[in-house]
Structure formats: C-alpha cells, structure tokens
Protein backbone atom coordinates (compact mmCIF):
# COMPACT_ATOMS: atom_id res chain seq x y z
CA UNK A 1 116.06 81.16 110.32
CA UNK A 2 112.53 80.62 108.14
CA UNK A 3 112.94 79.29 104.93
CA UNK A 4 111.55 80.75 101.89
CA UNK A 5 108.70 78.20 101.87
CA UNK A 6 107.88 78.88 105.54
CA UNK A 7 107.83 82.73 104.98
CA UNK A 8 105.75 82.63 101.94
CA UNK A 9 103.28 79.61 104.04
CA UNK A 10 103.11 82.58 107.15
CA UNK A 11 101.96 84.80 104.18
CA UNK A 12 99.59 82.71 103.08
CA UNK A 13 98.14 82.21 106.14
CA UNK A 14 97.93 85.55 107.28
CA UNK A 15 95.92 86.23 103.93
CA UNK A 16 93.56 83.32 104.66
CA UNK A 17 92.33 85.57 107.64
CA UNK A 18 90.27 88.35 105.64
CA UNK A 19 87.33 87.28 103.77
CA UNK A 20 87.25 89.92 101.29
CA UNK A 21 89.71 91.72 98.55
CA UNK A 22 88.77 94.69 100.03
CA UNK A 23 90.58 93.73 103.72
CA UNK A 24 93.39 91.81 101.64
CA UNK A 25 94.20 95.51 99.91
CA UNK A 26 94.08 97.15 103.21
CA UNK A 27 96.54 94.56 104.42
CA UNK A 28 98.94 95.13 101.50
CA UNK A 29 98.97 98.94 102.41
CA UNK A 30 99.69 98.11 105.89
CA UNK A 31 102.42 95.88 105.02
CA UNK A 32 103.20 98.57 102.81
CA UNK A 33 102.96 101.36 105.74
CA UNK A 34 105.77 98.56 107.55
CA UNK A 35 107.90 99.14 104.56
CA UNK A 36 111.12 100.91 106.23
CA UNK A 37 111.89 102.98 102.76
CA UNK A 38 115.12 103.93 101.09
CA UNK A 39 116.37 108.15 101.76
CA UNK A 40 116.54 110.29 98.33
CA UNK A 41 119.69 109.63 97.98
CA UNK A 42 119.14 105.80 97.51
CA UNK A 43 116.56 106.18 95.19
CA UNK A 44 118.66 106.03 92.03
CA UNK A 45 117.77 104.49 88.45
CA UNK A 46 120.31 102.03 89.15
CA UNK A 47 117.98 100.43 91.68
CA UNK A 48 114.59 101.29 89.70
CA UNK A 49 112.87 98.56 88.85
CA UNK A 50 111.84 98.65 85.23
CA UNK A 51 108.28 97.47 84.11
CA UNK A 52 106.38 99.25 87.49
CA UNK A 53 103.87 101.56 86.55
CA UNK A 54 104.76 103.29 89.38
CA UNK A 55 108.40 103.62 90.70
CA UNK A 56 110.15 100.79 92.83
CA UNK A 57 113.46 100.56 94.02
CA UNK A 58 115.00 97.30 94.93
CA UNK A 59 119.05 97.36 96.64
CA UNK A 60 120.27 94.22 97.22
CA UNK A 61 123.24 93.46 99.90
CA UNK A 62 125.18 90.39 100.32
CA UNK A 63 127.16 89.51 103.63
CA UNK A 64 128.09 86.03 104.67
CA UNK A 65 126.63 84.63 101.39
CA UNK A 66 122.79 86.08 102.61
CA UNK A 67 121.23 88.42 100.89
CA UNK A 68 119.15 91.17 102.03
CA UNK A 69 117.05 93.60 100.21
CA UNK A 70 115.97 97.18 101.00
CA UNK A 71 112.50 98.67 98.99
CA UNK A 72 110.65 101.36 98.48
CA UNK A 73 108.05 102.84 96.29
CA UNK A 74 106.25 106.29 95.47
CA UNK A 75 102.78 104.24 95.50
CA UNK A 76 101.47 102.75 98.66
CA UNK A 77 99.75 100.04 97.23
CA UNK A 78 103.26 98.79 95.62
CA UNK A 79 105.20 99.69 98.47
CA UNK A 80 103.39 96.70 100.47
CA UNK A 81 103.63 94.33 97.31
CA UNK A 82 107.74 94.77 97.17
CA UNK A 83 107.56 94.81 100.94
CA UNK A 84 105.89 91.17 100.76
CA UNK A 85 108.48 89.77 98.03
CA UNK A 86 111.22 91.35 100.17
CA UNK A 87 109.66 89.55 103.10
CA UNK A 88 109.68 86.11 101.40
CA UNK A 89 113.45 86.39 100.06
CA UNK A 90 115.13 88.48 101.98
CA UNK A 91 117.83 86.33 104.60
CA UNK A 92 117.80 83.74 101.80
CA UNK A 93 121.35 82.91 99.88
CA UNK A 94 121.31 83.81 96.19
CA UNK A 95 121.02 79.26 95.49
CA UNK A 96 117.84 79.22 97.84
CA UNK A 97 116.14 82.61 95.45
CA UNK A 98 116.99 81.08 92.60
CA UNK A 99 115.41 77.57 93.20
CA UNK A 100 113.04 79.26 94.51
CA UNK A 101 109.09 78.66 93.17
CA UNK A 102 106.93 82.13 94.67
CA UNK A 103 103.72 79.91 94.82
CA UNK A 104 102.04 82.28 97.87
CA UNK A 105 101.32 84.81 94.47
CA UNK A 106 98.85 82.40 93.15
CA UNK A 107 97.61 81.17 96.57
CA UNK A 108 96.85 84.58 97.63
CA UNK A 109 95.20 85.33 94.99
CA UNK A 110 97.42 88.32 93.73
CA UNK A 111 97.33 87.82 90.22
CA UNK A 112 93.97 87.99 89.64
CA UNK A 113 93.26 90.64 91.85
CA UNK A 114 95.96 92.83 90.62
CA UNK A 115 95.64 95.25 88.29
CA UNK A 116 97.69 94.10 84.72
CA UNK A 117 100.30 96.75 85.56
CA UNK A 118 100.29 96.04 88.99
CA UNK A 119 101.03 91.98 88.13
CA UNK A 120 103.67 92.78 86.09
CA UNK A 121 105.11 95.09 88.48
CA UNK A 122 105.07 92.36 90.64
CA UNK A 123 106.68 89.91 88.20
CA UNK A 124 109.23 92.67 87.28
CA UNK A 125 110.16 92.87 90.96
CA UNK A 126 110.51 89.00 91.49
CA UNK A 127 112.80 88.95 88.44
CA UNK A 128 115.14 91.82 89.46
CA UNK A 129 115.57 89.37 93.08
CA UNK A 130 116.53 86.72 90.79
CA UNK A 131 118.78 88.74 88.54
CA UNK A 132 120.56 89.76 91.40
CA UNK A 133 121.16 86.51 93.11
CA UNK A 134 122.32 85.62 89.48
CA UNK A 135 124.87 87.95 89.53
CA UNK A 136 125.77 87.45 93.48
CA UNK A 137 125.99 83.52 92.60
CA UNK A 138 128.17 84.07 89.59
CA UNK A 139 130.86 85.93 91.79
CA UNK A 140 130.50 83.49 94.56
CA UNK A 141 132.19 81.08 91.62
C-alpha cells in the first residue's frame, strides 16, 4: 500500500503534466466527476464540513486501524478538491494523518489558484481528516 507521501508525489506529478490553470481546473472536475458520492441519506450535518462555501460531506470509517473516507459535494469544482484530499489520506491509519505534512497543496499550486473560499474549504476539509483521526487515535488508547 502507497504511503501518504507517495500518493500526494503521484498527485503532484500528474499536475506537472498540464501547462496551464485552465487544464489543472479541468482536471480537478474530472477527479471530481471520479468522486463516487454519498446517497441523500448520507448527506447529514453531522458529516458537513463547516467553513465550505459550498456543501461537503466528509464520513470517515475505521477497520483494522485504517481509515477510509467517503465525500461528496453539491459543487463540482469541490467535489474533485475533497476527492484529491480523500485520495492522499484515505488507507492511511489515524498516526500516519496526523503526522502527516499535505505539501502537494503548495506544490500544485492550489492555494494560489483557489479562490479564498475555495482555500479555506480546502483547509476546512484537511482539518475535519485530522479531527477525525484525533478522535479514532484517542479510542485506539
């Protein structure tokens, strides 16, 4: 299994491919597209992420001491954005997320090419991972 370095290095190099912001976004909404989505029923404000502009859901399952996540969002461009930070940390045990240092945001270029809401959105995702591995580490105690 890929670590989270190795996932987030695949990322980066997949990025490197497109010259322009304009292919990068089309990417993201591909990725986005890949995204398998969560039924209504899922899609309760316990799993909303808070700080999205637009609405994000993040569940979080543990078995074996992995943890998994499963996303979704009502905007496309988001969808692919959770989709990526799923990517990178999901199959990862709650120690590995928490040590964890999401450098492929900066080398992609994401936070400068985000929108402000969008990069907080992003951060607000990244920190309800880590909250949850917090929480999945404390019962592992």
């Amino acid at each position: 299994m890929m670590s989270i370095n190795e996932r987030q290095d695949e990322l980066i190099e997949e990025f490197s491919m497109f010259d322009d912001w304009m292919e990068k976004y089309e990417y993201i909404i591909d990725m986005g597209k890949d995204v398998i989505g969560l039924t209504e029923e899922l899609k309760s404000d316990d799993y909303l992420v808070r700080g999205c502009q637009s609405r994000v859901w993040l569940i979080p399952a543990q078995e074996n001491g992995i943890l998994q996540f499963q996303a979704d969002s009502d905007a496309i461009i988001t969808k692919g954005i959770v989709g990526m930070v799923v990517r990178v940390l999901n199959n990862s045990s709650a120690d590995e997320i928490l040590k964890s240092d999401l450098y492929f945001v900066d080398k992609i270029g994401l936070k400068e090419h985000l929108s402000p809401t969008r990069s907080n959105g992003l951060v607000s995702m990244i920190k309800k991972i880590k909250t949850y591995a917090l929480a999945y580490s404390a019962k592992a105690i």
